[in-house]
C-alpha atoms as a PDB file:
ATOM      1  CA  UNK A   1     129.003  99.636  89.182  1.00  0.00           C
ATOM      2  CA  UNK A   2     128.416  96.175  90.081  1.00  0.00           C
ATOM      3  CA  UNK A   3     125.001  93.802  89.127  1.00  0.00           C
ATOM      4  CA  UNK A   4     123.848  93.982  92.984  1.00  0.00           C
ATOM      5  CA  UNK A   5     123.665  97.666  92.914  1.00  0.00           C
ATOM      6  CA  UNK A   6     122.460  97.630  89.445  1.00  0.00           C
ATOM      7  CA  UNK A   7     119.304  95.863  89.866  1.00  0.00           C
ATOM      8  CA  UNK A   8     118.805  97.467  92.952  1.00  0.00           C
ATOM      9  CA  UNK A   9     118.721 101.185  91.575  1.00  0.00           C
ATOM     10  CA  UNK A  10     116.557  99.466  88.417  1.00  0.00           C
ATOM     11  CA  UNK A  11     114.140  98.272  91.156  1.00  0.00           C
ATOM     12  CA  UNK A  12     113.995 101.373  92.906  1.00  0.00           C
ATOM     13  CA  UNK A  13     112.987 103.353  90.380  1.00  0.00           C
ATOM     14  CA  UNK A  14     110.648 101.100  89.000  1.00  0.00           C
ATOM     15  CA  UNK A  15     108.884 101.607  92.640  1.00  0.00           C
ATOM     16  CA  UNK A  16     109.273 104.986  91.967  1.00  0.00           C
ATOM     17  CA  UNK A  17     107.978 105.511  88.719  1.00  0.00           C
ATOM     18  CA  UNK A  18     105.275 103.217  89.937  1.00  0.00           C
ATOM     19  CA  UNK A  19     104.121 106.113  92.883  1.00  0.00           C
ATOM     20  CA  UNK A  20     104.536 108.623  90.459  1.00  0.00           C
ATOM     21  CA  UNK A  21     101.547 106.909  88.408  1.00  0.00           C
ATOM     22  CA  UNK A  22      99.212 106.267  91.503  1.00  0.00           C
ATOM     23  CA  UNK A  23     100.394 110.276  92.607  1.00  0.00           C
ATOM     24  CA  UNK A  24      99.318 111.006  89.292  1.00  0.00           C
ATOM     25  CA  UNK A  25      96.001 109.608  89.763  1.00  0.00           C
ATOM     26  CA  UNK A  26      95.415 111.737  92.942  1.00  0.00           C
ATOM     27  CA  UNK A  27      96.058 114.805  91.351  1.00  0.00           C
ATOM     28  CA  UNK A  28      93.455 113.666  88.270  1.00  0.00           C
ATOM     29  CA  UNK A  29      91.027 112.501  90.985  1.00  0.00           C
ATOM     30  CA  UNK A  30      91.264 115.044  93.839  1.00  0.00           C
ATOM     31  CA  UNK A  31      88.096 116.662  94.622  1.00  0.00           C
ATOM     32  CA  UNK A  32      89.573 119.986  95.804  1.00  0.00           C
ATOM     33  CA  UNK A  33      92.632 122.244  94.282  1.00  0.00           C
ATOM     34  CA  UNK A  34      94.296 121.775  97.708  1.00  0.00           C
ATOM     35  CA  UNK A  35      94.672 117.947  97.148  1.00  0.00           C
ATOM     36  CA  UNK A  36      95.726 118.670  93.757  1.00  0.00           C
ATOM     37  CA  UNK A  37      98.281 121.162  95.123  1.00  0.00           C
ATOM     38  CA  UNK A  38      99.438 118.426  97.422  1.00  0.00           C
ATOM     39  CA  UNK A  39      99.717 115.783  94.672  1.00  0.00           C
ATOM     40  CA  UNK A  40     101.418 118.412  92.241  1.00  0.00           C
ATOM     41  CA  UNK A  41     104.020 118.830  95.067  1.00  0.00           C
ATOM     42  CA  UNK A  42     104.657 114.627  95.648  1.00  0.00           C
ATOM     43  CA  UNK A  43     104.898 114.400  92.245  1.00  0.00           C
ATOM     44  CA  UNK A  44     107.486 116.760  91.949  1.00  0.00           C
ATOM     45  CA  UNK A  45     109.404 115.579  94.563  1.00  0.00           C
ATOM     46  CA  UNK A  46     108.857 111.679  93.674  1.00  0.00           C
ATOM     47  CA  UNK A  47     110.300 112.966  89.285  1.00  0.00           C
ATOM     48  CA  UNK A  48     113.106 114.862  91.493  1.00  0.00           C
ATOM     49  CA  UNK A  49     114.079 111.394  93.143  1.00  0.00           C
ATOM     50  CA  UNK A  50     114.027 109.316  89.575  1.00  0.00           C
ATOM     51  CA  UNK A  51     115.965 111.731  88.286  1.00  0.00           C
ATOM     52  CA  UNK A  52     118.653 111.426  90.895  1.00  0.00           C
ATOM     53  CA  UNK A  53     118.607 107.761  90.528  1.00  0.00           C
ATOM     54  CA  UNK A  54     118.511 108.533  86.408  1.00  0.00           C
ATOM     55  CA  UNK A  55     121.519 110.780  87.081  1.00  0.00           C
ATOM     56  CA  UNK A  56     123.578 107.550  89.470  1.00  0.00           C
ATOM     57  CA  UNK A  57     122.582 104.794  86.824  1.00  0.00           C
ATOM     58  CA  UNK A  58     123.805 106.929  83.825  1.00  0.00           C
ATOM     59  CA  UNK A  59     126.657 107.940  85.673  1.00  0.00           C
ATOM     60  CA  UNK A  60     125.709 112.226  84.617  1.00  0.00           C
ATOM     61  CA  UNK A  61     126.585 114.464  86.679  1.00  0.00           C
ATOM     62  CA  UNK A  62     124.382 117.167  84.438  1.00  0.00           C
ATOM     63  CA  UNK A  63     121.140 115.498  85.575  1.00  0.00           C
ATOM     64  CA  UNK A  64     121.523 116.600  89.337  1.00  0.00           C
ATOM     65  CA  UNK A  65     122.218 120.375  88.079  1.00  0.00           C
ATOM     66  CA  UNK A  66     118.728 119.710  86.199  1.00  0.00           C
ATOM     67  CA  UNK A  67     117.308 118.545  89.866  1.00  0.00           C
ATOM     68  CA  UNK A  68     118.503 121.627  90.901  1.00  0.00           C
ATOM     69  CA  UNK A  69     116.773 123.474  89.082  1.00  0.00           C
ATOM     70  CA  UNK A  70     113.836 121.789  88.749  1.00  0.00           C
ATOM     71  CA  UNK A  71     113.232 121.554  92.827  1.00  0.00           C
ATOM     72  CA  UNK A  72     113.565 125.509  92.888  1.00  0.00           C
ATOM     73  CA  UNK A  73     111.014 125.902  89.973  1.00  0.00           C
ATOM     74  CA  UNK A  74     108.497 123.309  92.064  1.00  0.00           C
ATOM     75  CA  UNK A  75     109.279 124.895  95.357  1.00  0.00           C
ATOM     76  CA  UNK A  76     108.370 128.517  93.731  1.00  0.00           C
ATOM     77  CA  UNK A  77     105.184 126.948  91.678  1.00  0.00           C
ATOM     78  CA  UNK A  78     103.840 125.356  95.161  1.00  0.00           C
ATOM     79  CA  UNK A  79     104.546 128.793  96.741  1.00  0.00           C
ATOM     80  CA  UNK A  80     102.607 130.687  94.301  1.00  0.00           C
ATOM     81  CA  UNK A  81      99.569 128.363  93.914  1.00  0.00           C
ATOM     82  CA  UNK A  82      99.379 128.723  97.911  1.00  0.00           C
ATOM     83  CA  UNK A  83      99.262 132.436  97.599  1.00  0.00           C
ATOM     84  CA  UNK A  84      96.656 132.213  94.827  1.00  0.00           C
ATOM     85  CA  UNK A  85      94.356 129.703  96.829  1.00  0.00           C
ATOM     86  CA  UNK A  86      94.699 131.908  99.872  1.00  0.00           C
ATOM     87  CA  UNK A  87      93.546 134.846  97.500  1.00  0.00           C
ATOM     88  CA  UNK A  88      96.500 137.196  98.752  1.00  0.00           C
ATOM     89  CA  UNK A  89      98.500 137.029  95.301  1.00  0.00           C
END
């Protein structure tokens, strides 16, 4: 991989990582579980993105079967809150 694209991806994820902090601060702040649900979800998706661009930098093909994984655990966790919070779990 050339510099260009190298410093590019090394700047992306630095904007990533940096909206993963402030997403963190939502779900720490919000005043209701619902926002908290909603942060838990963007936070999930945002760590699912960095570790794609993890997985292009290093050049590991293992890290996107991790993303896999981890996207069907969040998508199941978000599900299952949702049911709780509606109170028909």
């Amino acid at each position: 991989m050339n510099e260009i694209a190298q410093t590019i991806l090394l700047i992306s994820a630095g904007v990533m990582l940096l909206a993963l902090v402030i997403i963190f601060l939502r779900f720490i702040i919000g005043p209701t579980i619902t926002n908290r649900v909603i942060a838990f979800d963007t936070m999930t998706v945002g760590s699912l993105g960095l570790i794609a661009l993890i997985a292009v930098i290093e050049q590991r093909q293992i890290y996107l079967d991790v993303n896999i994984i981890y996207g069907l655990l969040s998508f199941i966790a978000v599900v299952v809150i949702g049911k709780y919070i509606e109170k028909s779990l």
